[in-house]
N, C-alpha and C. Protein backbone atom coordinates (compact mmCIF):
# COMPACT_ATOMS: atom_id res chain seq x y z
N UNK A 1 206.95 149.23 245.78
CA UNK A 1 206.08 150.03 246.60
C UNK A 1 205.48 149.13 247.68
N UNK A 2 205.54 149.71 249.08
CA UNK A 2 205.09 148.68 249.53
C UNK A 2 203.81 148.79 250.28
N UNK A 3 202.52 149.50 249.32
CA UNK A 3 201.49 149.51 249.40
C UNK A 3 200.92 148.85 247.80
N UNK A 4 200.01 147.38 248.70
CA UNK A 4 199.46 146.47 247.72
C UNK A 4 198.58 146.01 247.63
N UNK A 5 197.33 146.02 247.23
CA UNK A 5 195.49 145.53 247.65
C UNK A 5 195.27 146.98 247.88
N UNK A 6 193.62 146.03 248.75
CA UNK A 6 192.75 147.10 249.28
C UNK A 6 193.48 147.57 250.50
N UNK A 7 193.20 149.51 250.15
CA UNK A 7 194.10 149.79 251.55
C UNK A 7 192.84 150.00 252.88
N UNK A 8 193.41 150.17 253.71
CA UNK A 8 192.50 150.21 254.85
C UNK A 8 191.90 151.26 255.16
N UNK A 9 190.82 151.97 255.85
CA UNK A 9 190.43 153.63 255.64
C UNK A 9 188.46 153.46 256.16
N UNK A 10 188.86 154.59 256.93
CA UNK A 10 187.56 154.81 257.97
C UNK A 10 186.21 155.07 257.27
N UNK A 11 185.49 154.81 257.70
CA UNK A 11 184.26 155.50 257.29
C UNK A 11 184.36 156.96 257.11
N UNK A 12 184.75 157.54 258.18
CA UNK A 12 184.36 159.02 258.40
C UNK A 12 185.59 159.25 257.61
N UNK A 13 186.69 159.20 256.70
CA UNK A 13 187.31 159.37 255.87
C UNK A 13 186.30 159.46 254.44
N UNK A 14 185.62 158.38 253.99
CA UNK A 14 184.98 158.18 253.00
C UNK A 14 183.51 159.18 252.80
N UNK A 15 182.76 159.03 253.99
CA UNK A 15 180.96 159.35 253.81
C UNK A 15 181.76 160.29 255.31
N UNK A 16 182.39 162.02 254.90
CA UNK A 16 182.32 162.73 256.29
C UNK A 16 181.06 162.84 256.55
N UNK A 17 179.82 163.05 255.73
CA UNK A 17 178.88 164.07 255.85
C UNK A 17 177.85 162.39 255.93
N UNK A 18 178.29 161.79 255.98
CA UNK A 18 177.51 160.24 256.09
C UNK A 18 176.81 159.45 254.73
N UNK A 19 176.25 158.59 254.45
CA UNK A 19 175.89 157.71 253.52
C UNK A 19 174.35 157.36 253.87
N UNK A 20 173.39 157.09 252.82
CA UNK A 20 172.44 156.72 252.77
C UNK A 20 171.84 154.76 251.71
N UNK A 21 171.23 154.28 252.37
CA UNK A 21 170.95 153.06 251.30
C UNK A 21 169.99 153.53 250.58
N UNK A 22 170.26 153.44 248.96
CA UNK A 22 168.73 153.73 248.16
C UNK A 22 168.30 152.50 247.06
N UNK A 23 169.09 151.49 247.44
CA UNK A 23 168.61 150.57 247.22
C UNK A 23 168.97 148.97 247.93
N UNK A 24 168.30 147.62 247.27
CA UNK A 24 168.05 146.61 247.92
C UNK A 24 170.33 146.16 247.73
N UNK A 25 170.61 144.91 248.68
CA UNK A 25 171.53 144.26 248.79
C UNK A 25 171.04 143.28 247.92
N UNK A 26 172.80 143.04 246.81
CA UNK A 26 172.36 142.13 245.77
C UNK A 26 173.70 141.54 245.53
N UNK A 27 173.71 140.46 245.16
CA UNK A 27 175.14 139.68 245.19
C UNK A 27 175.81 139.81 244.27
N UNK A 28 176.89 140.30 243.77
CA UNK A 28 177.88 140.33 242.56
C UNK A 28 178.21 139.19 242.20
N UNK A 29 177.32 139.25 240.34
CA UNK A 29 177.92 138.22 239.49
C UNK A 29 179.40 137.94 238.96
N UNK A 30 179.91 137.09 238.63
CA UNK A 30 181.13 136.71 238.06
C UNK A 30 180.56 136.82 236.49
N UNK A 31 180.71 138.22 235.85
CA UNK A 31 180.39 137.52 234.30
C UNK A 31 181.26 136.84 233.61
N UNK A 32 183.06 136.55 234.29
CA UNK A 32 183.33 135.97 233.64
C UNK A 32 183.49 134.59 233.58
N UNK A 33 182.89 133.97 234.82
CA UNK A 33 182.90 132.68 234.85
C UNK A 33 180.83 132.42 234.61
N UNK A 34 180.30 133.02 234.61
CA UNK A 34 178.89 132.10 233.96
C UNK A 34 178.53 132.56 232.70
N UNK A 35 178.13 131.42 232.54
CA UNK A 35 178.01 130.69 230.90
C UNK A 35 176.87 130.21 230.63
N UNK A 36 176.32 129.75 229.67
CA UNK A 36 175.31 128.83 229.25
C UNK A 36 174.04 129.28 229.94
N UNK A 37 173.70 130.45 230.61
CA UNK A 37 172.81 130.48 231.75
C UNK A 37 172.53 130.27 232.68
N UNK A 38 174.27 129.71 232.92
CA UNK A 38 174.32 129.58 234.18
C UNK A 38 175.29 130.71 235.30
N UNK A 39 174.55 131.24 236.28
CA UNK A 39 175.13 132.48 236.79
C UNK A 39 175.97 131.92 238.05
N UNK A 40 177.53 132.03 238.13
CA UNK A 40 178.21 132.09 238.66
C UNK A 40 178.61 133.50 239.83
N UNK A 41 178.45 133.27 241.02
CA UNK A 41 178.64 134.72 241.86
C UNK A 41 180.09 135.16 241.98
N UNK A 42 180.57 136.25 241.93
CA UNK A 42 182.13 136.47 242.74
C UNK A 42 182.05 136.56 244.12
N UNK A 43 184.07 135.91 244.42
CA UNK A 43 184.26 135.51 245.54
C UNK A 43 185.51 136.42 245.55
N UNK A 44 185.70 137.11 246.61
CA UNK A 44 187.06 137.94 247.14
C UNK A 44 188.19 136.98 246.79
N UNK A 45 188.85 137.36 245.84
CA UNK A 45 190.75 136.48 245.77
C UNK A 45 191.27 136.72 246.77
N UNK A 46 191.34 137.50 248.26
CA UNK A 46 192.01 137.14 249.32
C UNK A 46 191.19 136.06 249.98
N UNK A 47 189.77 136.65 250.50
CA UNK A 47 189.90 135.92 251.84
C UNK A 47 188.59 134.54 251.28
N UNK A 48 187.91 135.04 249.63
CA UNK A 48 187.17 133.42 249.18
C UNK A 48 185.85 134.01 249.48
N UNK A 49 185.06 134.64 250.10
CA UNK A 49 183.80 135.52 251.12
C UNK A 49 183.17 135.95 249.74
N UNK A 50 182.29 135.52 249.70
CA UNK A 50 180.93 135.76 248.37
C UNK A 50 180.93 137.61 248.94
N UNK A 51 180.87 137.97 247.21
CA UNK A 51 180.56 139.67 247.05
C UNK A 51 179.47 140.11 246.97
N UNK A 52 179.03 141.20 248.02
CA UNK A 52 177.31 141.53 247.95
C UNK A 52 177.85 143.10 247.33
N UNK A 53 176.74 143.58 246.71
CA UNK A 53 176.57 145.22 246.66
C UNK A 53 175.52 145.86 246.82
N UNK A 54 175.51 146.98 247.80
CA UNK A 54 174.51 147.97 248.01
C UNK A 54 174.62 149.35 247.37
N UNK A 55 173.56 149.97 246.95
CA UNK A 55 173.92 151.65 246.72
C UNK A 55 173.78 152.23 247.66
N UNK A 56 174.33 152.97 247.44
CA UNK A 56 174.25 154.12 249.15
C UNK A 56 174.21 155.87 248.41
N UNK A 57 173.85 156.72 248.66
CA UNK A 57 174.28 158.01 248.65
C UNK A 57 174.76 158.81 249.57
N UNK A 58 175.70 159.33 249.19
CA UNK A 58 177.05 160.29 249.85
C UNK A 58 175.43 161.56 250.08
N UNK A 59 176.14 161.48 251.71
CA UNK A 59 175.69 162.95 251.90
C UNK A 59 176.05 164.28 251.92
N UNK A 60 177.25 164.37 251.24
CA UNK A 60 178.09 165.26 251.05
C UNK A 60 177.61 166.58 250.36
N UNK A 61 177.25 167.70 250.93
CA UNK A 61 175.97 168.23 249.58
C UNK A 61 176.64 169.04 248.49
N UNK A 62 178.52 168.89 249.04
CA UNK A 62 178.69 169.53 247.34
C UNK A 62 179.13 168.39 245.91
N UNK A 63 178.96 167.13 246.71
CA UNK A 63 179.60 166.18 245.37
C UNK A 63 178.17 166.30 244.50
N UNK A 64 178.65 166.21 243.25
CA UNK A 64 177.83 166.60 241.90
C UNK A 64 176.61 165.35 241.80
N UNK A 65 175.78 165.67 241.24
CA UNK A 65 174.48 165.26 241.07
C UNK A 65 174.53 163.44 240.67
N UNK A 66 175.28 163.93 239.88
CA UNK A 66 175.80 162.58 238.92
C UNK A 66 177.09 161.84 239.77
N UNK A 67 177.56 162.07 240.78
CA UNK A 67 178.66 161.51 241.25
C UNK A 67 177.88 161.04 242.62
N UNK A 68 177.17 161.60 243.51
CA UNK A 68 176.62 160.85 244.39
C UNK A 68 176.15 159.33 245.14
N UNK A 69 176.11 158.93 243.97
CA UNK A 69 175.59 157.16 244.17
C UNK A 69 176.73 156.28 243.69
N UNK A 70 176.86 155.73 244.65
CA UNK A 70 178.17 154.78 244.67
C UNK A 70 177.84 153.50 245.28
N UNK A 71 178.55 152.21 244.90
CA UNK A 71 178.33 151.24 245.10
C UNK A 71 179.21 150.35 246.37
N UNK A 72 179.14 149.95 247.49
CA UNK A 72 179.52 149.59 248.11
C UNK A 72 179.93 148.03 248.32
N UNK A 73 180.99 147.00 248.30
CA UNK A 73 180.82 146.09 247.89
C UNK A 73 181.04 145.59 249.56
N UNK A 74 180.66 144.27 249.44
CA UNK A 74 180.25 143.94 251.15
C UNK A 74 180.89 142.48 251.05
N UNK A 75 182.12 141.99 251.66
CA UNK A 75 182.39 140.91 252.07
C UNK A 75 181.69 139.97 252.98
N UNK A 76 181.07 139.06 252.88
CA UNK A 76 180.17 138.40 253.75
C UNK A 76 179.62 136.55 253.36
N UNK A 77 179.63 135.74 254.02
CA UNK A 77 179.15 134.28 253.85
C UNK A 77 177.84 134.10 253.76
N UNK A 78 177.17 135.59 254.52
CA UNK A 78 175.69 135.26 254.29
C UNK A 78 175.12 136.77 253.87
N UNK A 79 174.29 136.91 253.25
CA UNK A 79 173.73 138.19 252.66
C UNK A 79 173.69 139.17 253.46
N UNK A 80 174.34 140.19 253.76
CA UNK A 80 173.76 141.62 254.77
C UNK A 80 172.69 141.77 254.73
N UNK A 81 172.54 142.63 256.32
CA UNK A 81 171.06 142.65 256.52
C UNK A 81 171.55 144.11 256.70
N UNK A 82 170.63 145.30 255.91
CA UNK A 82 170.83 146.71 256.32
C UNK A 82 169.86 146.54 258.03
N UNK A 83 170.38 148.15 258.50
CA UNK A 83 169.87 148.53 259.34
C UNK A 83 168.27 148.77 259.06
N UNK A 84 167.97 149.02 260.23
CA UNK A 84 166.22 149.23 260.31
C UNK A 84 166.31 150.61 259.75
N UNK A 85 165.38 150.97 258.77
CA UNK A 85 164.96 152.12 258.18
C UNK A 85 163.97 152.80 259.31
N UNK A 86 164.01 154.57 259.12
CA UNK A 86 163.22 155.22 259.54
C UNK A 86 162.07 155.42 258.84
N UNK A 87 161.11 155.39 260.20
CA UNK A 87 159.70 155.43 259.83
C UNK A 87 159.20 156.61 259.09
N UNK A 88 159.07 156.45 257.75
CA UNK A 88 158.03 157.21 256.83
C UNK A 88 159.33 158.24 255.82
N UNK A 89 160.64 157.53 256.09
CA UNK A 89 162.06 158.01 255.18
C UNK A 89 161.98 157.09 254.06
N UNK A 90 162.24 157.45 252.75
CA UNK A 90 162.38 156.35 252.37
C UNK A 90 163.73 155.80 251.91
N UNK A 91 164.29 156.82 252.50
CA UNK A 91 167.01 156.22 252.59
C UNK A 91 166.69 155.89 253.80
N UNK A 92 168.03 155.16 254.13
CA UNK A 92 168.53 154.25 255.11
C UNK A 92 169.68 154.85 255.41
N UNK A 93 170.12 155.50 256.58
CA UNK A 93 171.36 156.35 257.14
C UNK A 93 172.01 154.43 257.41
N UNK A 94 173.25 154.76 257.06
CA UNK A 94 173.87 153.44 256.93
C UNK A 94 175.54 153.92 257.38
N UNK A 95 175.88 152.55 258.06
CA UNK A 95 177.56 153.32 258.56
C UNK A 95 178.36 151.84 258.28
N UNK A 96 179.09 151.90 257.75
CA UNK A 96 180.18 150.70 257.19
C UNK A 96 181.00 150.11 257.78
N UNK A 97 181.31 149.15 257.92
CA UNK A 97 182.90 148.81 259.00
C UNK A 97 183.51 148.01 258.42
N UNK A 98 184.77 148.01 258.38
CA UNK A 98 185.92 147.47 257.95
C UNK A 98 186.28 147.52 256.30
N UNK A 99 186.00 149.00 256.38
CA UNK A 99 186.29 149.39 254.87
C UNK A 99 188.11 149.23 254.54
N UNK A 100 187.87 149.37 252.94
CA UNK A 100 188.60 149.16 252.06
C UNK A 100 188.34 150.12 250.93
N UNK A 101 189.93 150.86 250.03
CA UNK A 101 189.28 151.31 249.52
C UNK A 101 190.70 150.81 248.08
N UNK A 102 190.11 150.91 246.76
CA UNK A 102 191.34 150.13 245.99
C UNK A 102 191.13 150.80 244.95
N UNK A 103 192.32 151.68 244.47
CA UNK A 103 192.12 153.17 243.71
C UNK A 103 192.34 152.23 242.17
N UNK A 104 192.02 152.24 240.79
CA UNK A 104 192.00 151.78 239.81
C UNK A 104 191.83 152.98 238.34
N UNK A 105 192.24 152.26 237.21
CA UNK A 105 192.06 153.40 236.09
C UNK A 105 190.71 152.76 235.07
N UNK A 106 189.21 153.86 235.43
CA UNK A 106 188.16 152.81 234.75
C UNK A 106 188.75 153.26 233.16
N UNK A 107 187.47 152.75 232.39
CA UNK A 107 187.45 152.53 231.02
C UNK A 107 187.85 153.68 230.83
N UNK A 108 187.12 154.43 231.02
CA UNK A 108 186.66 156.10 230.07
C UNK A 108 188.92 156.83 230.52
N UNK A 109 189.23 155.81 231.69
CA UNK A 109 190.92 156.76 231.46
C UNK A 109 190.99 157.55 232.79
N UNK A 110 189.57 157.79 233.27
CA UNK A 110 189.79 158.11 235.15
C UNK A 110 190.28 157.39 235.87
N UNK A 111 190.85 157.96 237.30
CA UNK A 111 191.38 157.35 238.21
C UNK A 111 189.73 157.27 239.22
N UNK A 112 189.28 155.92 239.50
CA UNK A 112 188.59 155.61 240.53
C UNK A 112 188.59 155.09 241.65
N UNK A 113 187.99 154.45 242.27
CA UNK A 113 187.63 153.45 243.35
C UNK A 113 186.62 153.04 243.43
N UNK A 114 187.40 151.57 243.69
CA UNK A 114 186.38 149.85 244.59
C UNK A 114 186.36 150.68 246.34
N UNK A 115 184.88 150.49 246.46
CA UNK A 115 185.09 150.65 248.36
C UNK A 115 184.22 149.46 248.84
N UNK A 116 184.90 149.21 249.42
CA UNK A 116 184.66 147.46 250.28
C UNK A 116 184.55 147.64 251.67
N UNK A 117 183.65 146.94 252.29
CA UNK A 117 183.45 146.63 253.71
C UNK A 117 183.00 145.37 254.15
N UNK A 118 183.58 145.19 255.30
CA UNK A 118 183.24 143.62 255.56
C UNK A 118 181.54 143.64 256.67
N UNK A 119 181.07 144.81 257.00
CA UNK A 119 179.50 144.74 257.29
C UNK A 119 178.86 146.01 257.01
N UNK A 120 177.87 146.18 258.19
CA UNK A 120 177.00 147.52 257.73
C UNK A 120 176.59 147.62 259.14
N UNK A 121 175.88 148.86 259.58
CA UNK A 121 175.20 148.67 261.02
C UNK A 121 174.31 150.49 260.95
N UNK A 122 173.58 150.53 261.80
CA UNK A 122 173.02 151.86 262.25
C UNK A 122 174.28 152.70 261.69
N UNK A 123 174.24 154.50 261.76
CA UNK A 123 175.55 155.19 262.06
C UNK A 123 175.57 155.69 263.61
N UNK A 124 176.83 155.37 264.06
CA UNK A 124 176.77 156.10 265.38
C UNK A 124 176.50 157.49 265.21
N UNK A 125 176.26 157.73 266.62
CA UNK A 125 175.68 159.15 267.14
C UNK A 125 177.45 160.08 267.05
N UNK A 126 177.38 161.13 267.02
CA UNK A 126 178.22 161.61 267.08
C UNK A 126 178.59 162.04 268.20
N UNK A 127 179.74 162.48 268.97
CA UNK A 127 179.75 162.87 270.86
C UNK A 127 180.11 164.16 270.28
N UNK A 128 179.05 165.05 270.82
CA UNK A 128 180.23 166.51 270.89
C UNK A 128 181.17 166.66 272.17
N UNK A 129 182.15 167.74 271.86
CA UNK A 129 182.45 167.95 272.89
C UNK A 129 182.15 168.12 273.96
N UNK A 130 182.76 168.10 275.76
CA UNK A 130 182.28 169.10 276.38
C UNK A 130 182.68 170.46 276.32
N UNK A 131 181.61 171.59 276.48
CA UNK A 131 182.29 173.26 276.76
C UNK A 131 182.55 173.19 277.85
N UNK A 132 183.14 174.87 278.87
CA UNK A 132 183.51 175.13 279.56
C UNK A 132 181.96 175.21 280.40
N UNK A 133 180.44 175.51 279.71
CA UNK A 133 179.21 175.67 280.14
C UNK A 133 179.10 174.46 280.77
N UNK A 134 179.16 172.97 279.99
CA UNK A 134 178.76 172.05 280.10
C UNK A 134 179.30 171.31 281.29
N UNK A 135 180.99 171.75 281.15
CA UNK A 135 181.87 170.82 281.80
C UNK A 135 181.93 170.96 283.73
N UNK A 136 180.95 171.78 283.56
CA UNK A 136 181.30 172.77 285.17
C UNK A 136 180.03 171.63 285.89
């Protein structure tokens, strides 16, 4: 087959209805390399880039209650910085770039997904079209 890794895939594929942060950026441990108390972080097997993770919520308003919050893993050398939050919100409208997404079979026997991005930023504005009103 000659689809292998993380495949490549848009934001607006993943979060149509957009994504929110509902919590802090935190670095993914390696549990299987620290030991003794001592905490070892993971590093991407392609490109070596220390693993951060954020939660975000799907704004999607028919995914289920319990399926909403998903974890975003963030390729990066130095910790992400989310976007500036709105004043007196307490989510973070958040838009991803250079996602990844790497379909897997978890414990329980489902088919899931790893979604990876190499930053974070504001979400763009959307352009509507022009009408025939507008365009004149």
């Amino acid at each position: 087959m000659a689809i292998q890794g993380p495949i490549p895939i848009g934001f607006d594929q993943v979060f149509p209805h957009g994504c929110y942060l509902v919590g802090q950026v935190e670095q993914v441990k390696d549990f299987d390399a620290s030991a003794n108390g001592r905490t070892v972080y993971a590093k991407d097997k392609t490109t070596g880039e220390p693993v951060w993770q954020v939660p975000v919520m799907d704004g999607d308003p028919t995914v289920k209650a319990s399926q909403k919050t998903v974890a975003v893993k963030l390729l990066s050398s130095a910790e992400p910085v989310p976007p500036p939050g709105v004043a007196g919100v307490p989510i973070t409208p958040v838009e991803f770039v250079g996602m990844t997404v790497t379909p897997y079979v978890s414990q329980s026997g489902r088919l899931a997904y790893s979604i990876r991005a190499v930053g974070m930023r504001p979400p763009r504005t959307k352009q509507t079209p022009a009408t025939k009103e507008t365009a004149a």
